[in-house]
N, C-alpha and C. Protein backbone atom coordinates (compact mmCIF):
# COMPACT_ATOMS: atom_id res chain seq x y z
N UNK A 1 3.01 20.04 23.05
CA UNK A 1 1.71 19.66 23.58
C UNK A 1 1.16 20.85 24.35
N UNK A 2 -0.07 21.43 24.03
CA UNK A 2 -0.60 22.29 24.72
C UNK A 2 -1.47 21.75 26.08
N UNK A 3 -1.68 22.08 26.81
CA UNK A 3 -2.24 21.34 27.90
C UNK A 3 -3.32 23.06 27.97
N UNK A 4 -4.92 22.43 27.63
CA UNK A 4 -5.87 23.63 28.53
C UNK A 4 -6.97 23.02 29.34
N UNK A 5 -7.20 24.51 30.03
CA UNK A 5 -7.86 24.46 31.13
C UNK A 5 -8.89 24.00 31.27
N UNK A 6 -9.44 23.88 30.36
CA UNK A 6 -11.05 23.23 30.27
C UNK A 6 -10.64 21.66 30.28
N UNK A 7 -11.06 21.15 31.72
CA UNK A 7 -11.44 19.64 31.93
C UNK A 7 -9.95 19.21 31.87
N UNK A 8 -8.86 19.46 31.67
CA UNK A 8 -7.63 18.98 31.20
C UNK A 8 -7.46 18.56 30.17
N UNK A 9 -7.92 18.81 29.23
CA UNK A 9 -7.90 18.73 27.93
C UNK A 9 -6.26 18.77 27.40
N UNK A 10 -5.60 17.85 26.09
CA UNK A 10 -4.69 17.93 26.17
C UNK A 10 -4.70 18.30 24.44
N UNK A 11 -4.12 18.71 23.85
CA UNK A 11 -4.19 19.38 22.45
C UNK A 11 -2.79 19.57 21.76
N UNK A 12 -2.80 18.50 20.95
CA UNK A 12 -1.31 18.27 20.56
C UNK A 12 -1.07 19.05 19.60
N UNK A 13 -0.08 20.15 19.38
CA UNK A 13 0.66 21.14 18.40
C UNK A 13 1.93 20.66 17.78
N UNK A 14 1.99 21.02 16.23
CA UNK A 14 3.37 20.75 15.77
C UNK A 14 3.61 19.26 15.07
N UNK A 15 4.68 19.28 15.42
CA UNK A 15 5.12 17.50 15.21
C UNK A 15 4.47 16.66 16.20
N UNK A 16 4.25 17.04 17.26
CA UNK A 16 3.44 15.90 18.15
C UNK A 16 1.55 15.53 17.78
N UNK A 17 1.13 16.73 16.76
CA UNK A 17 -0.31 16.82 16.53
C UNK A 17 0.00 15.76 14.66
N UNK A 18 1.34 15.94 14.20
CA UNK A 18 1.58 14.90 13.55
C UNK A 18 2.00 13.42 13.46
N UNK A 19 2.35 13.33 14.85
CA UNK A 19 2.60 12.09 15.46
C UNK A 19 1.17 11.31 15.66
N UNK A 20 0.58 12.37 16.33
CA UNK A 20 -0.94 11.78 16.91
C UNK A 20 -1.74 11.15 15.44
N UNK A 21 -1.58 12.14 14.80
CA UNK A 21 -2.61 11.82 13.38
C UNK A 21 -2.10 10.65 12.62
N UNK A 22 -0.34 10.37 12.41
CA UNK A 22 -0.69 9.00 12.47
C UNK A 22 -0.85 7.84 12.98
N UNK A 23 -0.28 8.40 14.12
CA UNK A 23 -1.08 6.94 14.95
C UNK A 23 -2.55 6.63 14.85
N UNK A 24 -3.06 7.72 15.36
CA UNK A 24 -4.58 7.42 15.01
C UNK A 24 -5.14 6.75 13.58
N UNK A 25 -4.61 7.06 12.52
CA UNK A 25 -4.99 7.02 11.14
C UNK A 25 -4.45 5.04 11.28
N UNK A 26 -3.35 4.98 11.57
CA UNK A 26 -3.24 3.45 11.58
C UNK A 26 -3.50 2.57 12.75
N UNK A 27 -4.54 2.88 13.45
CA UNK A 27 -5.03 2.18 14.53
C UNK A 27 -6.44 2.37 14.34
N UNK A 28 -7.26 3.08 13.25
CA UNK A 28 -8.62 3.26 12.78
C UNK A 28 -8.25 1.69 11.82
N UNK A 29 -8.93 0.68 11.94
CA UNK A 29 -9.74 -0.34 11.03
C UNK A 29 -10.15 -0.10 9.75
N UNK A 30 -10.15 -0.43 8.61
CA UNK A 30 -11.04 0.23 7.21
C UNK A 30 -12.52 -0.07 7.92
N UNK A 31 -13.39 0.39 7.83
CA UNK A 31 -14.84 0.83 7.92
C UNK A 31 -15.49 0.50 8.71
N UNK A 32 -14.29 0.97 9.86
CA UNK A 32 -14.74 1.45 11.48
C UNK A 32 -14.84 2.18 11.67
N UNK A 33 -14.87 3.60 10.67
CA UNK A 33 -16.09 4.60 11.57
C UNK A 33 -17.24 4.40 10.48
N UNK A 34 -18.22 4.88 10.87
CA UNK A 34 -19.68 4.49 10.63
C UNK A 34 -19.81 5.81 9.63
N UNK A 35 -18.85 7.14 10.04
CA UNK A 35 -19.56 7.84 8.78
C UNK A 35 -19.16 8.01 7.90
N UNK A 36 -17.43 7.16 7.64
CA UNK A 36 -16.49 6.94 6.50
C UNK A 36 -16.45 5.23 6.26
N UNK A 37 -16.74 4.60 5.46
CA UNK A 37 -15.96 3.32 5.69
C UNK A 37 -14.67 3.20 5.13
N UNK A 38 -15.31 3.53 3.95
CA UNK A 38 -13.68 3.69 3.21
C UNK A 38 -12.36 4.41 4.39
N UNK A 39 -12.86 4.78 5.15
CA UNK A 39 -11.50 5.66 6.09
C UNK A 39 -10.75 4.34 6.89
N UNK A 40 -9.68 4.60 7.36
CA UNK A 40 -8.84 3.58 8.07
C UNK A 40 -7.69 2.51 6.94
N UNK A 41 -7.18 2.30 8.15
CA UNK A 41 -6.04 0.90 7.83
C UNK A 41 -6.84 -0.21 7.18
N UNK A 42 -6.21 -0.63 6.06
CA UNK A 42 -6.88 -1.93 5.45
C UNK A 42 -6.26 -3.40 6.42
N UNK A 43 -6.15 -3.10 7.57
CA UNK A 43 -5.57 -4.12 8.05
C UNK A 43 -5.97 -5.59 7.15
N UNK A 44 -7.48 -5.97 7.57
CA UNK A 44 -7.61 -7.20 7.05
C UNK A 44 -7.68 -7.69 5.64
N UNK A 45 -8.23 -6.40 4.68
CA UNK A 45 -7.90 -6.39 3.29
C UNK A 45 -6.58 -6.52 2.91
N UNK A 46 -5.72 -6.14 3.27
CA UNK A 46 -4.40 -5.91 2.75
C UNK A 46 -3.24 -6.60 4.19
N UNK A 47 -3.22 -6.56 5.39
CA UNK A 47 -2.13 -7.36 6.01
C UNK A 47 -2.29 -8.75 6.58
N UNK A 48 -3.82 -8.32 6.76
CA UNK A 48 -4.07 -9.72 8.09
C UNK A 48 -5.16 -10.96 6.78
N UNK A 49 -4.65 -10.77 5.72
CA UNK A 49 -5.50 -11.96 4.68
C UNK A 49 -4.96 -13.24 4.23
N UNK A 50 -5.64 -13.69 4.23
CA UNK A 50 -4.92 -15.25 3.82
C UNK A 50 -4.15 -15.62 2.81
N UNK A 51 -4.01 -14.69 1.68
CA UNK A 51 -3.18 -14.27 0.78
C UNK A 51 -1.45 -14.55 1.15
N UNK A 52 -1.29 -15.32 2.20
CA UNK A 52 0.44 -14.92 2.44
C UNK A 52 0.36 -13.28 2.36
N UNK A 53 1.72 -13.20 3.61
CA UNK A 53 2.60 -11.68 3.93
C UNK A 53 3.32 -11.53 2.33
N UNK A 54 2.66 -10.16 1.67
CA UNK A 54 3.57 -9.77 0.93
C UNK A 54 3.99 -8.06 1.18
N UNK A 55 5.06 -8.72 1.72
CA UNK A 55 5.37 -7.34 2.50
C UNK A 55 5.10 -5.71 1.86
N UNK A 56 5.43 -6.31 -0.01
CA UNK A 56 5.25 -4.37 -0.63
C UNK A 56 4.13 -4.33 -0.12
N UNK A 57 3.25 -4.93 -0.42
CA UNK A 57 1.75 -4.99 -0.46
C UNK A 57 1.81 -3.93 1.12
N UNK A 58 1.83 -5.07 2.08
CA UNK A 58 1.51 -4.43 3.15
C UNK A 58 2.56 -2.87 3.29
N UNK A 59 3.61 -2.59 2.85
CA UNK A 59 4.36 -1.58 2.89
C UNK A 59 3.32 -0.40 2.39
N UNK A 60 3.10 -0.69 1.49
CA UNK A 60 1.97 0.39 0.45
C UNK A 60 0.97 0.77 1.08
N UNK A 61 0.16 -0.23 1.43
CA UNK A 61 -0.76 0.59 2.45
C UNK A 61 -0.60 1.20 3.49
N UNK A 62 0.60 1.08 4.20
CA UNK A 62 0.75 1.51 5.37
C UNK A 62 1.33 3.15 5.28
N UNK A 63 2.06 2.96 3.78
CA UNK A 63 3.04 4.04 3.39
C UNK A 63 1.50 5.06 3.47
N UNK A 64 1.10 4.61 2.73
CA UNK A 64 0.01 5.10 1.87
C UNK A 64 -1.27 6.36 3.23
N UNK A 65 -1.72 5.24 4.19
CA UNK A 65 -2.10 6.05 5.23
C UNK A 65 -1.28 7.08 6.21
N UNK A 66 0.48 6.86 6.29
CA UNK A 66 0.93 7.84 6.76
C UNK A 66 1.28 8.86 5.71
N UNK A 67 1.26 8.79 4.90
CA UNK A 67 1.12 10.02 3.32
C UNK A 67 -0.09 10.70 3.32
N UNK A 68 -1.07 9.77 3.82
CA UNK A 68 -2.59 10.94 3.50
C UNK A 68 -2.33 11.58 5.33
N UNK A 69 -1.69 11.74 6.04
CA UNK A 69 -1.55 12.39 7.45
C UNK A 69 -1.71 13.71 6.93
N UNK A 70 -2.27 14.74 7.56
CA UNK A 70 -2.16 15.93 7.47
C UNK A 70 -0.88 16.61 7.90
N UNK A 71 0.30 17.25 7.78
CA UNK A 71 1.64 17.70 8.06
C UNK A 71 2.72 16.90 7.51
N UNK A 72 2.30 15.33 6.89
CA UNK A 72 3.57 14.02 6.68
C UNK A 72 3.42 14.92 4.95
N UNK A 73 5.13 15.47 4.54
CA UNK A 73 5.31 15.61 3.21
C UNK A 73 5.91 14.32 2.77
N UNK A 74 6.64 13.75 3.15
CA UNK A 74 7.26 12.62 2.57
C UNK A 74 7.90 11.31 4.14
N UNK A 75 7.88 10.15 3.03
CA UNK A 75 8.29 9.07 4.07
C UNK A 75 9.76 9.07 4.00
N UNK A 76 10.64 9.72 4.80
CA UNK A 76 12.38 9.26 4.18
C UNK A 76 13.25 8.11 4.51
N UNK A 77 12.25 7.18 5.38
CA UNK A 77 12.88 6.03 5.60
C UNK A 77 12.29 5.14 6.07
């Protein structure tokens, strides 16, 4: 974690700037930001639907947004 001087700004490097990206990526909603919709977690399309829990289902998408992370080459477990 880089920590700079301007305002305290905190600027995550490395594995921690890959940590951040996916958390963020699966705590974004599908088409909650306004200038992507398509961007984000399909939470309600795909986990939170009335469809019954089918877990690949929900596995896949989830796999799926920490795979598009910028730095994630593979999921190994």
């Amino acid at each position: 974690l880089y920590q700079s001087t301007l305002a305290g700004v905190a600027i995550a490097e490395g594995v921690d700037a890959v940590v951040q990206g996916i958390r963020t990526r699966l705590l974004l909603f599908r088409g909650e930001w306004f200038l992507n919709a398509n961007e984000g977690t399909p939470w309600f399309e795909e986990v939170f639907n009335d469809g019954g829990a089918d877990i690949r289902r929900i596995e896949s998408a989830l796999k799926a947004q920490i795979n598009a992370t910028p730095g994630v080459d593979e999921i190994l477990s």
